[in-house]
C-alpha atoms as a PDB file:
ATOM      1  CA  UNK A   1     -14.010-162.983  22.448  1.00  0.00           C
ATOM      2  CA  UNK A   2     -12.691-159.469  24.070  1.00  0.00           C
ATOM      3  CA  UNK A   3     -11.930-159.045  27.636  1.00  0.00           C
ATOM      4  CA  UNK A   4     -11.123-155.656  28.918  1.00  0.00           C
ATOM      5  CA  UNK A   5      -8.846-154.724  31.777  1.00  0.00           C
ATOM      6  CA  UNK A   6      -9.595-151.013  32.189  1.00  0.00           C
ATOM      7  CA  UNK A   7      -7.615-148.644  34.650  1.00  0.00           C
ATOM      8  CA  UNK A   8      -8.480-144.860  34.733  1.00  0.00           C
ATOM      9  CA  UNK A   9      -4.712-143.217  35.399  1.00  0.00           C
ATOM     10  CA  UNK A  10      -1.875-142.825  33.264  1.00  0.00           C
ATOM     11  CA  UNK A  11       0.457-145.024  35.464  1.00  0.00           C
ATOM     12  CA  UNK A  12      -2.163-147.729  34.959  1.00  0.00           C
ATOM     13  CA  UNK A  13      -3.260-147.297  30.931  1.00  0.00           C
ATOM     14  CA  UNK A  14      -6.098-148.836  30.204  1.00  0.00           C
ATOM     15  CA  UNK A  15      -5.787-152.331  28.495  1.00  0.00           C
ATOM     16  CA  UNK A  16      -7.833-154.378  25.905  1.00  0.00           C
ATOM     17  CA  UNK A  17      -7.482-157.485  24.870  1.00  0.00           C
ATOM     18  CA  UNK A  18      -9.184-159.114  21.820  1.00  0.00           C
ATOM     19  CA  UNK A  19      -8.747-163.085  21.553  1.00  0.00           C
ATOM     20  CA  UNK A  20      -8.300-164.964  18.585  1.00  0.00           C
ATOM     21  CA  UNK A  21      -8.978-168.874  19.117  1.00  0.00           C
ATOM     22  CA  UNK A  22      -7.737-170.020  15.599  1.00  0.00           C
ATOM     23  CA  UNK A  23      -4.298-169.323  16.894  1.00  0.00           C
ATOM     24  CA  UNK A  24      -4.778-168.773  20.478  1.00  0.00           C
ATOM     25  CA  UNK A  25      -3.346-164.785  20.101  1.00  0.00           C
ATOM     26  CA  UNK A  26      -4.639-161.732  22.455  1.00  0.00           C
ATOM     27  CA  UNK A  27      -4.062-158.543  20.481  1.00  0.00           C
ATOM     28  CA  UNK A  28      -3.929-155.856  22.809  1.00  0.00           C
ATOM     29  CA  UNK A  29      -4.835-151.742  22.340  1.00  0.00           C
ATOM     30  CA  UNK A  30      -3.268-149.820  24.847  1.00  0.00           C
ATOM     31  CA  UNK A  31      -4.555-146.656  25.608  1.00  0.00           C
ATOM     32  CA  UNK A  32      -5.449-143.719  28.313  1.00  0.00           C
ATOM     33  CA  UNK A  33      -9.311-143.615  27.801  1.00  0.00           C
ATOM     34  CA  UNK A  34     -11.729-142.517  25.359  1.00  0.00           C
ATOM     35  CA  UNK A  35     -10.452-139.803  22.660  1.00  0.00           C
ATOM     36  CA  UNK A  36      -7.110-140.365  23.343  1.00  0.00           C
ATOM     37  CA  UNK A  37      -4.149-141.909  21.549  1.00  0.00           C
ATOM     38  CA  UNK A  38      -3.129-145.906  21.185  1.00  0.00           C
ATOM     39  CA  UNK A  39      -1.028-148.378  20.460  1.00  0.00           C
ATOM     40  CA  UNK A  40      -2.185-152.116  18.913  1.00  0.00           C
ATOM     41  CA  UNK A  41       0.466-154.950  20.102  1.00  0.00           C
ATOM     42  CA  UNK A  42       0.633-158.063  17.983  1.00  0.00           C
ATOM     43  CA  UNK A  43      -2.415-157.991  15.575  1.00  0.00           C
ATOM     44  CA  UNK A  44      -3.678-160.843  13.744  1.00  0.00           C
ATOM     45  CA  UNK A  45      -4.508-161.269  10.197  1.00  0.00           C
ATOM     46  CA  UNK A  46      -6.592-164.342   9.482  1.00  0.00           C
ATOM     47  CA  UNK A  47      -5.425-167.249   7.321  1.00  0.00           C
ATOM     48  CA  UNK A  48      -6.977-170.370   6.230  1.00  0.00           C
ATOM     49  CA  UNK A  49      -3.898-172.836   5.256  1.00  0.00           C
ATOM     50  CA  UNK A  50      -5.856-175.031   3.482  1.00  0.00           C
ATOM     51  CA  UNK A  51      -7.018-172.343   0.683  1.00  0.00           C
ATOM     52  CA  UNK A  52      -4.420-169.698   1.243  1.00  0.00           C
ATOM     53  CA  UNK A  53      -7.077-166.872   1.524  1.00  0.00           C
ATOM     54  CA  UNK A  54      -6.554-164.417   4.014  1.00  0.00           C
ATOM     55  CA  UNK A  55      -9.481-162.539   5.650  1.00  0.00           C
ATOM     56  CA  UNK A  56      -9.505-159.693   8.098  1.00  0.00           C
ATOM     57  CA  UNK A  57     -12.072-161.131  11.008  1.00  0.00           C
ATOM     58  CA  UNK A  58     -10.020-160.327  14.244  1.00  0.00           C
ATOM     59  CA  UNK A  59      -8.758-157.216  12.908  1.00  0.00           C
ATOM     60  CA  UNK A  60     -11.716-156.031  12.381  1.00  0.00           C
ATOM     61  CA  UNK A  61     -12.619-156.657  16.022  1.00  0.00           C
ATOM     62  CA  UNK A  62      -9.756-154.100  16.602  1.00  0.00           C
ATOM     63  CA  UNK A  63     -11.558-151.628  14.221  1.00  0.00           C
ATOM     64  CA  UNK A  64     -14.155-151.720  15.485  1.00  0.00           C
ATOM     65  CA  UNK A  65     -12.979-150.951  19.694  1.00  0.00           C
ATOM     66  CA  UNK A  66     -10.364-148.368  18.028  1.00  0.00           C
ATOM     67  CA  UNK A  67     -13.629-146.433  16.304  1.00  0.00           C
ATOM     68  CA  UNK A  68     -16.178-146.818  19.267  1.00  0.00           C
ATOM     69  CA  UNK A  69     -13.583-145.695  21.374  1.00  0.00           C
ATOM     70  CA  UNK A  70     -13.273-142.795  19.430  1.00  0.00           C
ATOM     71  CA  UNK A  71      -9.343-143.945  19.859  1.00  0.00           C
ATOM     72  CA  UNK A  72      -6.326-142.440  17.437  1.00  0.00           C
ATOM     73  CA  UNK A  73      -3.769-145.388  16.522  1.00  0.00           C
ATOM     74  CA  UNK A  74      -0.014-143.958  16.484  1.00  0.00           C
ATOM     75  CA  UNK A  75       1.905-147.441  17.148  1.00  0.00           C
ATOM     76  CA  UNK A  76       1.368-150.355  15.848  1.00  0.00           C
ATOM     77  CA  UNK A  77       3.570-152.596  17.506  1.00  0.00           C
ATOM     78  CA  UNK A  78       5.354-156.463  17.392  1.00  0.00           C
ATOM     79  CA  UNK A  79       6.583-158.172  19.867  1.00  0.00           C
ATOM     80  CA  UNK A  80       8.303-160.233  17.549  1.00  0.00           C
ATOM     81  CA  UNK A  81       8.071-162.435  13.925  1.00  0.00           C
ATOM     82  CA  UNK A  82       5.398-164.416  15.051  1.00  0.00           C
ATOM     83  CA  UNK A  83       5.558-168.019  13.575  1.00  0.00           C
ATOM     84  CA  UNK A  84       1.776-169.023  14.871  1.00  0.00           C
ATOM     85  CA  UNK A  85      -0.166-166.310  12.925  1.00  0.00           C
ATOM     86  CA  UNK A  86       0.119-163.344  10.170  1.00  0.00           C
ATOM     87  CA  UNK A  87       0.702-159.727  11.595  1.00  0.00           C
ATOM     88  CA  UNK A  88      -2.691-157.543  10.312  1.00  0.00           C
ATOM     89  CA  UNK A  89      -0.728-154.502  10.643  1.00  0.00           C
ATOM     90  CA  UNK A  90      -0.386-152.901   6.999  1.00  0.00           C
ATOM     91  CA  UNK A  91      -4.272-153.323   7.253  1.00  0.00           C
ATOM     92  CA  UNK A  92      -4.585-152.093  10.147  1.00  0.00           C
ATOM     93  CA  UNK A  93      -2.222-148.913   9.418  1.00  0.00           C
ATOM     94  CA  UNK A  94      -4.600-148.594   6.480  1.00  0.00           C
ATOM     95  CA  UNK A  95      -7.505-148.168   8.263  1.00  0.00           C
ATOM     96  CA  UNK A  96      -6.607-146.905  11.437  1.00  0.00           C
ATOM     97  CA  UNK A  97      -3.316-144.973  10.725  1.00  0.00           C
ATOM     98  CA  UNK A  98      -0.399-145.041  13.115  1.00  0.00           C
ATOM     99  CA  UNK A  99       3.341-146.773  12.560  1.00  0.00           C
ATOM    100  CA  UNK A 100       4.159-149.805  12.681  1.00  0.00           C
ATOM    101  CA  UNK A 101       7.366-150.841  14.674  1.00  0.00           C
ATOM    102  CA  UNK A 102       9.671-153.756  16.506  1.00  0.00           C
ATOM    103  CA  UNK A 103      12.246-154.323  17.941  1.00  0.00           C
ATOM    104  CA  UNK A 104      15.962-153.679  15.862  1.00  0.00           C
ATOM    105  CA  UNK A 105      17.427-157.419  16.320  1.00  0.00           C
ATOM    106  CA  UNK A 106      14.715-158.480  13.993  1.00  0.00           C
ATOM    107  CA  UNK A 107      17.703-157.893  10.994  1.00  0.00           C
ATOM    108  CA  UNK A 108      19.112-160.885  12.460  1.00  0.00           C
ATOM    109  CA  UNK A 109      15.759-163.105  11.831  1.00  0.00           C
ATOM    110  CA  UNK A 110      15.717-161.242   8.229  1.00  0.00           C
ATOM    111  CA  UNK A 111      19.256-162.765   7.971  1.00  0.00           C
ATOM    112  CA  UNK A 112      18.359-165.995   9.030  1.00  0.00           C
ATOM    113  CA  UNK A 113      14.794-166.586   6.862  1.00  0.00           C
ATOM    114  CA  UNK A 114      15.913-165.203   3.657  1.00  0.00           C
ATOM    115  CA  UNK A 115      18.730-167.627   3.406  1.00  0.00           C
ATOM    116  CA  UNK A 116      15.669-170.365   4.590  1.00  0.00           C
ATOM    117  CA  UNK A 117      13.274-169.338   1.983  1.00  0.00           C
ATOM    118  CA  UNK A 118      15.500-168.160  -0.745  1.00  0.00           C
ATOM    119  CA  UNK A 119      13.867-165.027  -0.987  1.00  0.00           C
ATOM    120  CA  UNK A 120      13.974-162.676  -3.715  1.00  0.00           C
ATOM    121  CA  UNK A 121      17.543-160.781  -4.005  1.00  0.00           C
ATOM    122  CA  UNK A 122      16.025-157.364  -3.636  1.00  0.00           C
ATOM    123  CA  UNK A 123      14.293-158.413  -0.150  1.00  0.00           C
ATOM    124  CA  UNK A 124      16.036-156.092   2.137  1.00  0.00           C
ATOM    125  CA  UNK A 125      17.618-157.513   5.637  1.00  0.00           C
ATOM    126  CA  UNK A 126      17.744-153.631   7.459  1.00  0.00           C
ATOM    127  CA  UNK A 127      14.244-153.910   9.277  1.00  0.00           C
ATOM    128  CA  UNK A 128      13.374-151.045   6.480  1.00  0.00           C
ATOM    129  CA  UNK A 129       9.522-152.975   5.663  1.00  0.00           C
ATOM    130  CA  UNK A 130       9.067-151.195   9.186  1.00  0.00           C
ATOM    131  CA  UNK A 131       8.394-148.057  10.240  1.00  0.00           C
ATOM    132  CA  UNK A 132      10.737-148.336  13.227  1.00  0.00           C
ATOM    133  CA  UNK A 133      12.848-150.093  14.451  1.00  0.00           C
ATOM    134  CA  UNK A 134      12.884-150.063  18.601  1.00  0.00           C
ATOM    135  CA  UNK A 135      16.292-150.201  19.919  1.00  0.00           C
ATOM    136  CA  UNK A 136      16.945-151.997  23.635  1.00  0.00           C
ATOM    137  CA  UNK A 137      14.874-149.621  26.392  1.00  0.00           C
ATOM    138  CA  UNK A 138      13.898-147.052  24.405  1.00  0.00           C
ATOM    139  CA  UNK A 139      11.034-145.088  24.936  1.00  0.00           C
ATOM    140  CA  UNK A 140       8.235-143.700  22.715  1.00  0.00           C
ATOM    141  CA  UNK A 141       5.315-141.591  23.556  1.00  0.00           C
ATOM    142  CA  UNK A 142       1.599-142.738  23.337  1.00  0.00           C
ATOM    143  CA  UNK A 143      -0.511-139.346  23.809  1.00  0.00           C
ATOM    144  CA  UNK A 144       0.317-139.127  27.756  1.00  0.00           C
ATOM    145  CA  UNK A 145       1.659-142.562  28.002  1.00  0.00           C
ATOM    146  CA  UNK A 146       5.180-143.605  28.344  1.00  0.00           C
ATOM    147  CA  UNK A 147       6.515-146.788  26.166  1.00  0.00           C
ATOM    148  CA  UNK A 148       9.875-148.960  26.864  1.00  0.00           C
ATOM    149  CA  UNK A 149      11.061-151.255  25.162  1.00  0.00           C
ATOM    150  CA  UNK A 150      12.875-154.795  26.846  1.00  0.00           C
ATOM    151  CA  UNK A 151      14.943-156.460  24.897  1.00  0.00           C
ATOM    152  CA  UNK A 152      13.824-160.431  25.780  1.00  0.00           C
ATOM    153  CA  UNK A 153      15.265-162.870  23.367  1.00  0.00           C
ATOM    154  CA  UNK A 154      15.178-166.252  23.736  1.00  0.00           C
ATOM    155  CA  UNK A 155      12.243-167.426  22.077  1.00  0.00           C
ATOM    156  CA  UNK A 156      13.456-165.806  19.021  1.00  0.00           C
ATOM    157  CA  UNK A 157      16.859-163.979  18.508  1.00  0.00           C
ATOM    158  CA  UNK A 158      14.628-160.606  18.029  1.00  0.00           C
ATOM    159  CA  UNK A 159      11.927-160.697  20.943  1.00  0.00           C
ATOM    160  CA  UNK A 160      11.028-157.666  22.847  1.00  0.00           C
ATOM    161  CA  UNK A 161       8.442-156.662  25.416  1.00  0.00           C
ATOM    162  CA  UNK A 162       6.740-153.744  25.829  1.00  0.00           C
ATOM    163  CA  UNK A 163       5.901-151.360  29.204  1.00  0.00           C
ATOM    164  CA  UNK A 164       3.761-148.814  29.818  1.00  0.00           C
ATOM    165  CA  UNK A 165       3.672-147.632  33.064  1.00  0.00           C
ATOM    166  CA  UNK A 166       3.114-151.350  35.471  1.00  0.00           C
ATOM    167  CA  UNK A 167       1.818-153.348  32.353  1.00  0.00           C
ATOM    168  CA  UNK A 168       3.951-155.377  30.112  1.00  0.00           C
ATOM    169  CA  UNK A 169       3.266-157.071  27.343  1.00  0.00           C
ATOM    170  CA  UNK A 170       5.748-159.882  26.901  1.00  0.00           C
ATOM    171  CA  UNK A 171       4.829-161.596  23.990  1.00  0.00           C
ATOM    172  CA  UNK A 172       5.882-165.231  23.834  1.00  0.00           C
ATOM    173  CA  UNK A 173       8.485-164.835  26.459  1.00  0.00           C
ATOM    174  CA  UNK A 174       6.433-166.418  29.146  1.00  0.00           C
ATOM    175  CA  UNK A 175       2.294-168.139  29.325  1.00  0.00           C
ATOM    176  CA  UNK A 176       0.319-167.890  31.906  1.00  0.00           C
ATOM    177  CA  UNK A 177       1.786-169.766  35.142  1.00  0.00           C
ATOM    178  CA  UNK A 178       0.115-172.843  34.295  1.00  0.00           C
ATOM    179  CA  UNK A 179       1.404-173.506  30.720  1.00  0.00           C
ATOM    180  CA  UNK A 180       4.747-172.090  31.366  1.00  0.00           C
ATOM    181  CA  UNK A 181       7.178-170.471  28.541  1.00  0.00           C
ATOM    182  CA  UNK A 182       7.480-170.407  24.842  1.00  0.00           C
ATOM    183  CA  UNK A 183       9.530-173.156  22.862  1.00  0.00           C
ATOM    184  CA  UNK A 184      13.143-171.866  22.219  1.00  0.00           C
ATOM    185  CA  UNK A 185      14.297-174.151  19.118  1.00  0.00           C
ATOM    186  CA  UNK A 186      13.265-172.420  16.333  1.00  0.00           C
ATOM    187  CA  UNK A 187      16.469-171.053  14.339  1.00  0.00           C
ATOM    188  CA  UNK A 188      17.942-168.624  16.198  1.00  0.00           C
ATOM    189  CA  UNK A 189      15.918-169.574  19.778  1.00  0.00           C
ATOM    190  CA  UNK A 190      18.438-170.065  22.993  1.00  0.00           C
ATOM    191  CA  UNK A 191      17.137-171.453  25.997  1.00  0.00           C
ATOM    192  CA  UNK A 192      19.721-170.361  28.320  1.00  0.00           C
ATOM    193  CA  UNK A 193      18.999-166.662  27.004  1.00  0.00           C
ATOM    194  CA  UNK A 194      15.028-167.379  27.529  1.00  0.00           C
ATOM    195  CA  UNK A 195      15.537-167.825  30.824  1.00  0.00           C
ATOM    196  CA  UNK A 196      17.970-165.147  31.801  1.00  0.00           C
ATOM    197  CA  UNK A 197      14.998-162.686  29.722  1.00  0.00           C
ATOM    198  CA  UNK A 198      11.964-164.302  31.962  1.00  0.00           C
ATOM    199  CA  UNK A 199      13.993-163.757  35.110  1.00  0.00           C
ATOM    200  CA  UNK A 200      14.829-159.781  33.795  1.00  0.00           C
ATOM    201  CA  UNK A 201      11.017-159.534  33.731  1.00  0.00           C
ATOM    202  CA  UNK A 202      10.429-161.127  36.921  1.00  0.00           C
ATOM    203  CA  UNK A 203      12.331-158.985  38.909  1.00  0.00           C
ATOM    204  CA  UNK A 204      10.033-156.198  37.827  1.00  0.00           C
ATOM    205  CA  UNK A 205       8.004-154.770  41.097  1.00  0.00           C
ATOM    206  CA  UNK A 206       5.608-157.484  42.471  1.00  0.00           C
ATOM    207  CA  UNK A 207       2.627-156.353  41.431  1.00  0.00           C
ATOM    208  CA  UNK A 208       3.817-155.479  37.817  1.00  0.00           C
ATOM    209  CA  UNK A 209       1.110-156.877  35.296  1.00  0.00           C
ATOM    210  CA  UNK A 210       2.409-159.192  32.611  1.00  0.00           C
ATOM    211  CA  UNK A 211       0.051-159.496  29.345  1.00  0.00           C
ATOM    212  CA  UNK A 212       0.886-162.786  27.372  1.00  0.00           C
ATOM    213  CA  UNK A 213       0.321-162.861  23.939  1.00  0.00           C
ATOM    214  CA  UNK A 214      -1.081-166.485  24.015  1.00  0.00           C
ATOM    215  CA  UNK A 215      -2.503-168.605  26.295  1.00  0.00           C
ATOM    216  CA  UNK A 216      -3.567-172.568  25.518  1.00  0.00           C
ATOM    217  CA  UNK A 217      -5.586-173.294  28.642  1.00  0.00           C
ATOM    218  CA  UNK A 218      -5.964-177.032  30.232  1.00  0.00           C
ATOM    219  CA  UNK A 219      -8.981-178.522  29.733  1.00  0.00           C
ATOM    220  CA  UNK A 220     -10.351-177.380  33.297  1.00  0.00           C
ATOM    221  CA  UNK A 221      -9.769-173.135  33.064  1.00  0.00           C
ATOM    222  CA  UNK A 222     -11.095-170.560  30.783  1.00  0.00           C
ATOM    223  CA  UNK A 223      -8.626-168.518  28.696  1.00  0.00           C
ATOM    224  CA  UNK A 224      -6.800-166.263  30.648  1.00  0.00           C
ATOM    225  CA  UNK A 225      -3.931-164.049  29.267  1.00  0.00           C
ATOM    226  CA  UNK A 226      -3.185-161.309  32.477  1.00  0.00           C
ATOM    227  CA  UNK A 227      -0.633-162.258  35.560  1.00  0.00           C
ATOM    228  CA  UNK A 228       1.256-160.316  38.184  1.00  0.00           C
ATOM    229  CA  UNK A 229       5.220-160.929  38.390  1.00  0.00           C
ATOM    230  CA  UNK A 230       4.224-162.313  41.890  1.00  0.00           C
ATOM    231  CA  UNK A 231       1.783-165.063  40.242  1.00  0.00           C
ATOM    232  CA  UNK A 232       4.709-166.055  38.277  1.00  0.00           C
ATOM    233  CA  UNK A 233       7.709-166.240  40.253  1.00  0.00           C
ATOM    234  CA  UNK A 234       5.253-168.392  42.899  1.00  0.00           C
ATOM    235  CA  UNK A 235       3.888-170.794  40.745  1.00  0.00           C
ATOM    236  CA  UNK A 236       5.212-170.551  36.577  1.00  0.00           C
ATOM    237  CA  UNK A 237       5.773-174.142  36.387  1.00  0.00           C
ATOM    238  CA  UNK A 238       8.391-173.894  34.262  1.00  0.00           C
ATOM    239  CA  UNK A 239      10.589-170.427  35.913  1.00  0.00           C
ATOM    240  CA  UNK A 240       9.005-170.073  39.147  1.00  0.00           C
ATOM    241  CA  UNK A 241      11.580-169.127  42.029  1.00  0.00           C
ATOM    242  CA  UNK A 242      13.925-171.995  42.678  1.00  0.00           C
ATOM    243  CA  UNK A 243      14.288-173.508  39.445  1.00  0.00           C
ATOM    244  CA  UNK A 244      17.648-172.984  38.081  1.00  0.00           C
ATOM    245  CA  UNK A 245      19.378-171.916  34.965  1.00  0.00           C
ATOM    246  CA  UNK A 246      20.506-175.421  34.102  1.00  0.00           C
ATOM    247  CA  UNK A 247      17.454-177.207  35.194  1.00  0.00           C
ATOM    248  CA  UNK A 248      14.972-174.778  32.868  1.00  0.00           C
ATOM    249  CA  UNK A 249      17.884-175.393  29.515  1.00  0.00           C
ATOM    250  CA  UNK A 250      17.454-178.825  30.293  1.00  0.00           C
ATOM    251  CA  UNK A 251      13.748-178.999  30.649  1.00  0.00           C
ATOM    252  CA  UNK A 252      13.181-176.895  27.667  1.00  0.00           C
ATOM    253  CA  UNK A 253      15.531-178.965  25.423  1.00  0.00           C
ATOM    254  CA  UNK A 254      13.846-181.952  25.746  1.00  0.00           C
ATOM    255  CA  UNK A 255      10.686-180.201  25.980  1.00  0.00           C
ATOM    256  CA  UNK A 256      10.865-178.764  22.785  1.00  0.00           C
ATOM    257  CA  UNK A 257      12.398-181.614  20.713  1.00  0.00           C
ATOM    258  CA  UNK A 258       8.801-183.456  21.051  1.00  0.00           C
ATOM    259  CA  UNK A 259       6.991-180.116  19.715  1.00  0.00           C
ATOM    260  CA  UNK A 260       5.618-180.185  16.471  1.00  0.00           C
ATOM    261  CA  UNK A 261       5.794-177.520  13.994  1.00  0.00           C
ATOM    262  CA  UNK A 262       3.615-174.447  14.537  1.00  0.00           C
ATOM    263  CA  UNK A 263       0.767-174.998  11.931  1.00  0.00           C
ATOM    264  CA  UNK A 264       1.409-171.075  10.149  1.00  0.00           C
ATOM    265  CA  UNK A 265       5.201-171.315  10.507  1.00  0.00           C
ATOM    266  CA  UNK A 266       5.709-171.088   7.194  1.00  0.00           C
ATOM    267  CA  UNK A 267       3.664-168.401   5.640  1.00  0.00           C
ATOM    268  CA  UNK A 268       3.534-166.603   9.100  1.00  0.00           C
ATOM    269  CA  UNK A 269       7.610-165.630   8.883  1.00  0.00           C
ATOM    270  CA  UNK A 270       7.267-165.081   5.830  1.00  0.00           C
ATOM    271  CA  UNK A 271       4.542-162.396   5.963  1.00  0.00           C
ATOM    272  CA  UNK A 272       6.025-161.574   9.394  1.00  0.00           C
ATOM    273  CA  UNK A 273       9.705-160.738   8.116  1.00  0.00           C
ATOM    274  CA  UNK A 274       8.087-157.962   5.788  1.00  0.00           C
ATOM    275  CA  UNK A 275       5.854-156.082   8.496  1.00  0.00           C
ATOM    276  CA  UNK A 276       3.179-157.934   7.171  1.00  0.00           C
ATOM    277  CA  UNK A 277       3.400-157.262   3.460  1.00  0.00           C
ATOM    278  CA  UNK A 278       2.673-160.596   1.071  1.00  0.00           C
ATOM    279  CA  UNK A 279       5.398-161.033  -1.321  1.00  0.00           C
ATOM    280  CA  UNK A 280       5.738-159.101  -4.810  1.00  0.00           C
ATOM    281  CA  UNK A 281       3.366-160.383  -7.034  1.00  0.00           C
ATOM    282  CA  UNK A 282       4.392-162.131  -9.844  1.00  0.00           C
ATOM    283  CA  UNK A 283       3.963-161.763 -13.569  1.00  0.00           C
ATOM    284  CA  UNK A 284       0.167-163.133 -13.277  1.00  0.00           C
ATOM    285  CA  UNK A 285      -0.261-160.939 -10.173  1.00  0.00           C
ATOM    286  CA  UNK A 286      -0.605-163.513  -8.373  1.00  0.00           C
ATOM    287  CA  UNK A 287       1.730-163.298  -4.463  1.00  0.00           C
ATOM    288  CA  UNK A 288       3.267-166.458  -3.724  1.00  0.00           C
ATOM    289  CA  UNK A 289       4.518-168.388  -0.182  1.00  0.00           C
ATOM    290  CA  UNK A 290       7.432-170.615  -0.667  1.00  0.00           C
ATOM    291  CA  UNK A 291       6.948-173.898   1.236  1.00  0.00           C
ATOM    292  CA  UNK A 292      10.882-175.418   1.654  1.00  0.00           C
ATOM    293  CA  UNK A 293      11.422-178.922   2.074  1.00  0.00           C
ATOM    294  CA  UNK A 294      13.095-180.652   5.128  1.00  0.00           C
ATOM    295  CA  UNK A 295      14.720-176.792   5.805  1.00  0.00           C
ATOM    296  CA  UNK A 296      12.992-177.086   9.508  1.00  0.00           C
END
């Protein structure tokens, strides 16, 4: 499924978004119209958990707008190490060019997952797999448009949004108004510093647009990924205006102790940690995903 959200001025970059249903993800490209420059936010690399094969279906789909929009890729960007699907973006960089990048607090989830997975000693913790590393509300350039990055963690110790111009793309930081926000008790997650990053978004202008990176619709609604920070702060059921600080820790705590497990948690930080690279191959050239026991 793709859904565009097209806008024709450079204040108002024009928007794609490609859905994934295996893992509920909207990659986005982010551009200022045909022939000119991108970015790709949160790609997708397919994975089947049963078999362990890994197949390139949904980026593909981002091929495929990238070359009939006669587009040139410079960023290709992460809002954060996913742990609900495997970046695509060393195959994406291969066939499309561009760097990838995320924020620089993703050391600290480097930290964190090589001491969970015992990773190999020369598995470096400096954010070096990447390109760049974005530092808190700094821009970059994408042909004439303007990129900032927001530091938002909460969700993870490392999570960042992205603006150009009045779109943001806020990764797991927030759903649309009627799921709510992202779980905040995976290691390193804080709800108290969730919330203060939702409310640091919502007091963006009204009409700001806010691009969500999942969405798992009720039964009753289509998938729908785009909001406005007015949509929210009326009617996010779990950080509209007038819930509290204390009242969303609270909710989320005991929300997120009945949560399962993402399904991809596992080989998705993995994968994730490294920009997408697999692990070294071992000496039957074979790449291997470690699968720890009661560590989660």
């Amino acid at each position: 499924m793709t859904t565009a959200i097209a806008t024709s001025t450079a204040a108002r970059p024009q928007v794609h978004g490609i859905v994934d249903k295996a893992t509920w993800t909207i990659t986005y490209i982010v551009h200022a119209g045909t022939g000119t420059p991108a970015a790709i936010i949160d790609s997708v690399l397919d994975y089947d958990p049963k078999s362990g094969r890994t197949t390139t279906t949904s980026a593909d789909k981002v091929i495929d707008y990238v070359k009939a929009n006669d587009l040139k890729v410079q960023w290709i960007l992460e809002t954060h190490a996913h742990a609900d699907h495997l970046t695509a973006a060393p195959y994406l960089k291969q066939k499309l060019g561009g760097k990838t990048a995320i924020g620089d607090h993703i050391t600290q989830v480097q930290k964190v997952f090589k001491g969970v997975f015992n990773l190999e000693p020369g598995f470096k913790q400096d954010g070096s797999q990447f390109d760049e590393l974005l530092a808190e509300d700094e821009e970059f350039k994408v042909g004439d448009l303007t990129g900032k990055t927001l530091f938002v963690p909460g969700h993870t110790p490392a999570c960042v949004a992205y603006q150009f111009g009045d779109a943001v793309f806020v990764g797991d930081t927030m759903f649309m108004p009627d799921v709510g926000t992202a779980r905040a008790d995976f290691p390193g997650g804080d709800a108290r510093a969730l919330y203060k990053s939702v409310r640091k978004l919502l007091d963006l202008p009204a009409q700001t647009r806010l691009f969500m990176c999942h969405d798992y619709p009720p039964a009753d609604r289509p998938i729908a990924f785009a909001s406005t920070v007015a949509e929210q702060r009326a009617s996010n059921i779990h950080v509209r205006d007038g819930i509290t600080e204390d009242g969303f820790v609270e909710m989320r705590t005991k929300r997120d102790a009945t949560l399962e497990m993402p399904v991809l948690i596992l080989p998705a930080v993995q994968v994730n940690i490294r920009a997408g690279e697999l692990p070294p191959k071992e000496d039957n050239g074979t790449a291997y995903l470690k699968i720890p026991i009661n560590a989660l």
